[in-house]
Protein backbone atom coordinates (compact mmCIF):
# COMPACT_ATOMS: atom_id res chain seq x y z
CA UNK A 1 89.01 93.32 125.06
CA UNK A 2 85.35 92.50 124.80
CA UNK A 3 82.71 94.61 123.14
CA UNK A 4 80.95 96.46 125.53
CA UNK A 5 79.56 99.25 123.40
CA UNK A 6 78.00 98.62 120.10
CA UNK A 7 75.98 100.72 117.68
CA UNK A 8 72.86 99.70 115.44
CA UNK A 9 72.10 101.77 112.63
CA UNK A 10 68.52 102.14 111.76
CA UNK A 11 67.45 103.17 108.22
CA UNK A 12 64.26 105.47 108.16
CA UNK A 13 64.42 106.03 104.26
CA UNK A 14 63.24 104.98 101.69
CA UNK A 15 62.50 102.01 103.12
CA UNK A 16 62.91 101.44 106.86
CA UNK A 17 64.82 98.62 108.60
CA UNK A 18 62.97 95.74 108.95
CA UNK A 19 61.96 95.18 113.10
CA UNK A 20 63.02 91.35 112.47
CA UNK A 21 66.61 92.88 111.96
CA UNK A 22 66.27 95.29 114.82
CA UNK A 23 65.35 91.92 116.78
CA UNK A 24 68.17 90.21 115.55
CA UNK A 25 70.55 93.25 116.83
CA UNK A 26 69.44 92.93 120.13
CA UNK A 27 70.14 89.55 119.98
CA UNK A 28 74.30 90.11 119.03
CA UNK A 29 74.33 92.66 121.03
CA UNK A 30 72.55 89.61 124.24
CA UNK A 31 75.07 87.00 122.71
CA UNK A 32 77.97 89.60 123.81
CA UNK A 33 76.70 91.24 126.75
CA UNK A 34 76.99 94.63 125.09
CA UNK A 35 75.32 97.80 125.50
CA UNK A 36 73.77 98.58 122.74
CA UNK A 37 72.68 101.84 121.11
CA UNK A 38 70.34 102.56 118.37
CA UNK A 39 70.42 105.28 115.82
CA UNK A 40 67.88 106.13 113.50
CA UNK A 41 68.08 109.59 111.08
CA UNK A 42 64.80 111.86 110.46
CA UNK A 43 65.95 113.00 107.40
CA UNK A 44 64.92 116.33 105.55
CA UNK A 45 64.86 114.51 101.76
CA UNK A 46 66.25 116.61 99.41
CA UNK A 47 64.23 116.77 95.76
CA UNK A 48 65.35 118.54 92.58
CA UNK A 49 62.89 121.26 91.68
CA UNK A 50 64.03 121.80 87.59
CA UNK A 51 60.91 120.61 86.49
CA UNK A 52 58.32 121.19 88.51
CA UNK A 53 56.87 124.50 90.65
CA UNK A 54 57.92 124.99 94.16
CA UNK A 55 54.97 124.82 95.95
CA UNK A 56 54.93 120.96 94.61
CA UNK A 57 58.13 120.57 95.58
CA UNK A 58 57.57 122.04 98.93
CA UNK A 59 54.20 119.66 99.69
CA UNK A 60 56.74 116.46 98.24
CA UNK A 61 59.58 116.99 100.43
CA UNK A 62 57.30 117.61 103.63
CA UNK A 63 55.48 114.34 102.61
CA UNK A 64 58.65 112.33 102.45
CA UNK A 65 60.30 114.15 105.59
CA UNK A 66 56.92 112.81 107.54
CA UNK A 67 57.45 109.48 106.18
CA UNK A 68 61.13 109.68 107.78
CA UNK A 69 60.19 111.09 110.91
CA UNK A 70 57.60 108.54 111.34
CA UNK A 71 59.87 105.54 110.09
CA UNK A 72 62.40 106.61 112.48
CA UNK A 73 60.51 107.08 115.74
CA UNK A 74 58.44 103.65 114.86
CA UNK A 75 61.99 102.20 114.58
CA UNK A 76 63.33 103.09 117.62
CA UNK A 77 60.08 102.24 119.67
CA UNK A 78 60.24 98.75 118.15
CA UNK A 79 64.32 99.01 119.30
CA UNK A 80 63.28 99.77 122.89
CA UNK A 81 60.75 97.21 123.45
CA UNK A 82 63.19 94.00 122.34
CA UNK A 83 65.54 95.67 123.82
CA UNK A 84 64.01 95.61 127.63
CA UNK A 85 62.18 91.94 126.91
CA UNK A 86 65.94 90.99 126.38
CA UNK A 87 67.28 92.56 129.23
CA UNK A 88 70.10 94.27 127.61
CA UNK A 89 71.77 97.95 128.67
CA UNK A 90 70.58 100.09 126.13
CA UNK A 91 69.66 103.71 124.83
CA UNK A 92 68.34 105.08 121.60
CA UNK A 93 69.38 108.49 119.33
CA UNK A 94 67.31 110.39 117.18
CA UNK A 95 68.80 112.70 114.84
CA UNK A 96 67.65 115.43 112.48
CA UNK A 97 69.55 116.08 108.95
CA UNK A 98 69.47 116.22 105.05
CA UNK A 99 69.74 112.64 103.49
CA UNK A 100 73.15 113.64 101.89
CA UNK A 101 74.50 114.35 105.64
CA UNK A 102 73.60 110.54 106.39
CA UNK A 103 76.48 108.49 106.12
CA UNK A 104 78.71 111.38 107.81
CA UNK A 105 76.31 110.95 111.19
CA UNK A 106 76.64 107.73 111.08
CA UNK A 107 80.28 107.22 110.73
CA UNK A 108 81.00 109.56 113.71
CA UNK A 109 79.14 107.61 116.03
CA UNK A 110 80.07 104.35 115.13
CA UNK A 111 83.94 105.90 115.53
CA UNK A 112 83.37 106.33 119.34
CA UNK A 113 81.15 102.74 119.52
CA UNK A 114 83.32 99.30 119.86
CA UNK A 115 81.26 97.68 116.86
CA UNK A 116 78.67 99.01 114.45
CA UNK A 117 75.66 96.29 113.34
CA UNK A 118 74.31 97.41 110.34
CA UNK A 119 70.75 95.22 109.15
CA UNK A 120 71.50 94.41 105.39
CA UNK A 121 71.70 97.21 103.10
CA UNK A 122 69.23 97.64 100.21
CA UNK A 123 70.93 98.69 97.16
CA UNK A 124 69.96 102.07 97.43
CA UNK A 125 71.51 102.52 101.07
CA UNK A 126 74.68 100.56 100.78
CA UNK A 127 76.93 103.86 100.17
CA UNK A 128 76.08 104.13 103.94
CA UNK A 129 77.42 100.71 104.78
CA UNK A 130 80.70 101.57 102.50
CA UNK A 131 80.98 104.80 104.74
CA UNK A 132 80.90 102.87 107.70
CA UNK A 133 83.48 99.89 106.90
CA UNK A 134 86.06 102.92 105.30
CA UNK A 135 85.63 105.64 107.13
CA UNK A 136 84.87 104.84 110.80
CA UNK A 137 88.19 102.50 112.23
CA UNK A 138 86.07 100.21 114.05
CA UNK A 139 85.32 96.55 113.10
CA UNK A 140 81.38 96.38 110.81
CA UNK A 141 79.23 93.55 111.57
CA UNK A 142 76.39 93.23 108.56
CA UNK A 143 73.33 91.49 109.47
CA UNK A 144 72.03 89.13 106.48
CA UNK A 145 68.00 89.58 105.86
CA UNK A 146 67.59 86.56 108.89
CA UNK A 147 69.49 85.08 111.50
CA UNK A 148 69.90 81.24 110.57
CA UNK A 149 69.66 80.80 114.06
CA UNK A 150 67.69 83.07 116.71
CA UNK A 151 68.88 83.61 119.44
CA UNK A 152 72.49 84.65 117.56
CA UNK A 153 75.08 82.70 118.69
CA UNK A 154 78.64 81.79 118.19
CA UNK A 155 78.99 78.03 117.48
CA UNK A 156 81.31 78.25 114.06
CA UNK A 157 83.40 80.99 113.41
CA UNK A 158 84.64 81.26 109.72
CA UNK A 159 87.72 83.77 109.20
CA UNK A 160 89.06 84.53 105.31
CA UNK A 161 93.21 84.80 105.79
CA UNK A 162 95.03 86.09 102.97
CA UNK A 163 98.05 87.34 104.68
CA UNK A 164 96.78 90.41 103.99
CA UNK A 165 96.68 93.34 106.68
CA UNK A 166 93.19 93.99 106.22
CA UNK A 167 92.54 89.99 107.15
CA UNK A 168 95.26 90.56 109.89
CA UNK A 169 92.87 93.82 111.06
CA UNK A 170 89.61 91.73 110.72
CA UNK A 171 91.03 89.19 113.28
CA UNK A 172 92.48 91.42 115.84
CA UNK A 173 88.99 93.32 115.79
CA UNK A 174 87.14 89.66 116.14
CA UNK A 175 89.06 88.31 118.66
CA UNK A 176 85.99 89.18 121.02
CA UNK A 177 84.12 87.02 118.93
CA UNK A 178 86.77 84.11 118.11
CA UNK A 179 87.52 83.88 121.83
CA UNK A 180 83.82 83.08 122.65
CA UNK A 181 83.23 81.00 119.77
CA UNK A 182 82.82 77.38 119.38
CA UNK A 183 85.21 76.44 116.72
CA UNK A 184 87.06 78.80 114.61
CA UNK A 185 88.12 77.53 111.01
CA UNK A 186 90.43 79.75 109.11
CA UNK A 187 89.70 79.80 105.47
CA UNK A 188 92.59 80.55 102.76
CA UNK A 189 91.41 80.45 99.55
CA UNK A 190 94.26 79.43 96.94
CA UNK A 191 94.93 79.33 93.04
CA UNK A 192 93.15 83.03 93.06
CA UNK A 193 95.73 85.15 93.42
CA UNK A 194 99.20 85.38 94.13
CA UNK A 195 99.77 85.55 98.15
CA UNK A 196 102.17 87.72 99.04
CA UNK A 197 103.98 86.05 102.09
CA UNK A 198 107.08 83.81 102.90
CA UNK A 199 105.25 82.64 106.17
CA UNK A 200 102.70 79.66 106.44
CA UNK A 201 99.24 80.24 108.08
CA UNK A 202 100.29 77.54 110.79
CA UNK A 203 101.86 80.98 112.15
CA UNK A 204 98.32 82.60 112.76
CA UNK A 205 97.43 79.59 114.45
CA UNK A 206 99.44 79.96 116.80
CA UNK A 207 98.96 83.41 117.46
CA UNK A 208 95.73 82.40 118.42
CA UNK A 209 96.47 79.49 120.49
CA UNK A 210 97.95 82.23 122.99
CA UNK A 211 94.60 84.12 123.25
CA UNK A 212 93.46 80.39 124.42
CA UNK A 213 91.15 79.98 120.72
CA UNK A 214 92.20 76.61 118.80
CA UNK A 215 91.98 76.73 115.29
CA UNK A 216 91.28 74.72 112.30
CA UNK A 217 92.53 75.38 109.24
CA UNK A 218 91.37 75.06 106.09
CA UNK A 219 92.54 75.60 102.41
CA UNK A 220 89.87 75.66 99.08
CA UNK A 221 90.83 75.60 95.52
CA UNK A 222 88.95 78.68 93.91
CA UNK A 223 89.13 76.66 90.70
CA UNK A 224 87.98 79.52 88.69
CA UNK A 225 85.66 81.27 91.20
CA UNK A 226 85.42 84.34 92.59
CA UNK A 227 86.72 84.47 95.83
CA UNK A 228 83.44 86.42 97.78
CA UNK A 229 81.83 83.14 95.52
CA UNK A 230 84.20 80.87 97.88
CA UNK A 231 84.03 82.20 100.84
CA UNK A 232 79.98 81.66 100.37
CA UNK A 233 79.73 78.46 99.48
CA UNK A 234 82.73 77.20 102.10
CA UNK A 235 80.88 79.10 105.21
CA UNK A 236 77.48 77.24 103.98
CA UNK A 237 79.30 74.16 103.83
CA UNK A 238 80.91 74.60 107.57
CA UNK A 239 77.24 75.79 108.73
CA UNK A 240 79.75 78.85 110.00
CA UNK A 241 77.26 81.51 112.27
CA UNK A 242 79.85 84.03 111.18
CA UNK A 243 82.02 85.34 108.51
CA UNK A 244 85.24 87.67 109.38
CA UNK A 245 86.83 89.23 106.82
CA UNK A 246 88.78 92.04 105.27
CA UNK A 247 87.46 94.58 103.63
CA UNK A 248 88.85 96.10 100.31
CA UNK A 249 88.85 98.88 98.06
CA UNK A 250 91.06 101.68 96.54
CA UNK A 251 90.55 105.02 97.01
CA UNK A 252 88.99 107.24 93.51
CA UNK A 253 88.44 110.95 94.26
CA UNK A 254 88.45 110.53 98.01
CA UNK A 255 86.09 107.96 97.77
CA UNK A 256 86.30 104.32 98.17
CA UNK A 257 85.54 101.77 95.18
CA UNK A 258 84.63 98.23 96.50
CA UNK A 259 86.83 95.02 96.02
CA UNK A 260 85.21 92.16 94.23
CA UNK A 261 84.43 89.67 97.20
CA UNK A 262 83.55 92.41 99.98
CA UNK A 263 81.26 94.20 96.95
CA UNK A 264 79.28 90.63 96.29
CA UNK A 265 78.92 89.62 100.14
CA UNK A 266 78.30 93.55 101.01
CA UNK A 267 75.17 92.92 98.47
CA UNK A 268 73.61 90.10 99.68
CA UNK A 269 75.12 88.83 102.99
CA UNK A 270 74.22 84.88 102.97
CA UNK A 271 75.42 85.04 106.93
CA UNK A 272 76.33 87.52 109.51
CA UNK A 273 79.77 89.18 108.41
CA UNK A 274 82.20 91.33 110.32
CA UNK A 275 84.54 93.79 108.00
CA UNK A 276 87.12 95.67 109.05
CA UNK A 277 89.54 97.78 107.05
């Protein structure tokens, strides 16, 4: 099944998404033939007032609500015009809440959306990324700062295996992706960890030799490196236009704590990267 509706999330605050990543959504969304829906939140920011009279804290939350409102409606403006030069179906949703009620918006409409593109998060937005990946069911694609190559495009596929069933969830989710790419290398990534499996990754291979996608695969030697360390330097080496991955965590008070490799790629995405859990 192809993805025919996907969702860009928009950040109005602090800092807004840059337009270059709104561009670069429009451009995945092009590559797929999507329709493609933008979200941006005016939020209401929420300041402690301990400290200081009310008044001030009145005149500092209305100042930094304005900045939101205006981030938001500049974003989706700057959505809607690359949007119609690129000819896609699209629409765009404004919505009004407190910052903490962020990440709960945003997860409910990427749950009825095919795909969610989030532009790379800035450290201080990520928990809405982490929301995403764990809480909405639906395959994550995270946008790096810039596309190595505009217009996005699908020439190398990299996939992490790790007989794992969140690997086995990131491919089934890709498989729009891995049937229109180029070439599709799957990566396993040995003398890491212990992987927990009788069966050979030949058998993958020809899982998806039935969906018509030929495969290449590939083993590295982490020799002492992280694994999301790895999986960076092999996808730079194979000039790979996209990552697909598991992501991982363990749950801590209802809340999800980030595996090693999806934390350090989460951070910093060196290429576009599509998590599922």
């Amino acid at each position: 099944m192809a993805f025919k509706d996907i969702l860009v999330a928009l950040n109005s605050y602090p800092d807004p998404t840059p337009v270059s990543a709104v561009e670069d959504a429009v451009s995945v969304a092009a590559a797929l033939g999507a329709h493609l829906a933008a979200l941006s939140c005016e939020t209401r920011v929420q300041l402690p007032g301990h400290f200081i009279s009310a008044s001030m804290v009145s005149g500092m939350i209305a100042a930094e609500t304005g900045k939101s409102r205006k981030n938001a409606h500049d974003l989706l403006a700057a959505f809607d015009a690359a949007a119609q030069k690129a000819g896609i179906l699209h629409e765009t949703i404004l919505e009004k809440c407190l910052t903490l009620e962020v990440p709960d918006i945003l997860v409910e409409y990427a749950r009825l959306r095919d795909l969610t593109i989030l532009p790379m998060p800035a450290a201080s937005d990520q928990w809405y990324a982490e929301a995403i990946i764990f809480g909405s069911g639906r395959p994550t694609l995270i946008l790096p700062e810039s596309l190595k190559r505009r217009p996005f495009q699908l020439g190398t596929v990299a996939v992490a295996w790790d007989f794992s069933r969140a690997a086995a969830r990131a491919i089934s989710d890709a498989l729009p992706m891995l049937e229109l790419a180029k070439q599709v290398r799957i990566v396993t990534v040995v003398n890491e960890k212990a992987l927990d499996t009788k069966r050979s990754d030949e058998e993958v291979a020809k899982n998806l030799a039935r969906h018509g996608i030929n495969v290449v695969l590939d083993k590295v030697d982490a020799k002492g490196k992280s694994i999301g360390a790895v999986l960076e330097s092999y996808a730079s080496s194979q000039a790979a236009d996209l990552l697909v991955m598991g992501a991982y965590g363990h749950t801590r008070l209802r809340e999800f704590v980030l595996g090693g490799a999806t934390r350090s790629l989460l951070s910093k995405p060196p290429l576009p990267i599509l998590f599922s859990h």
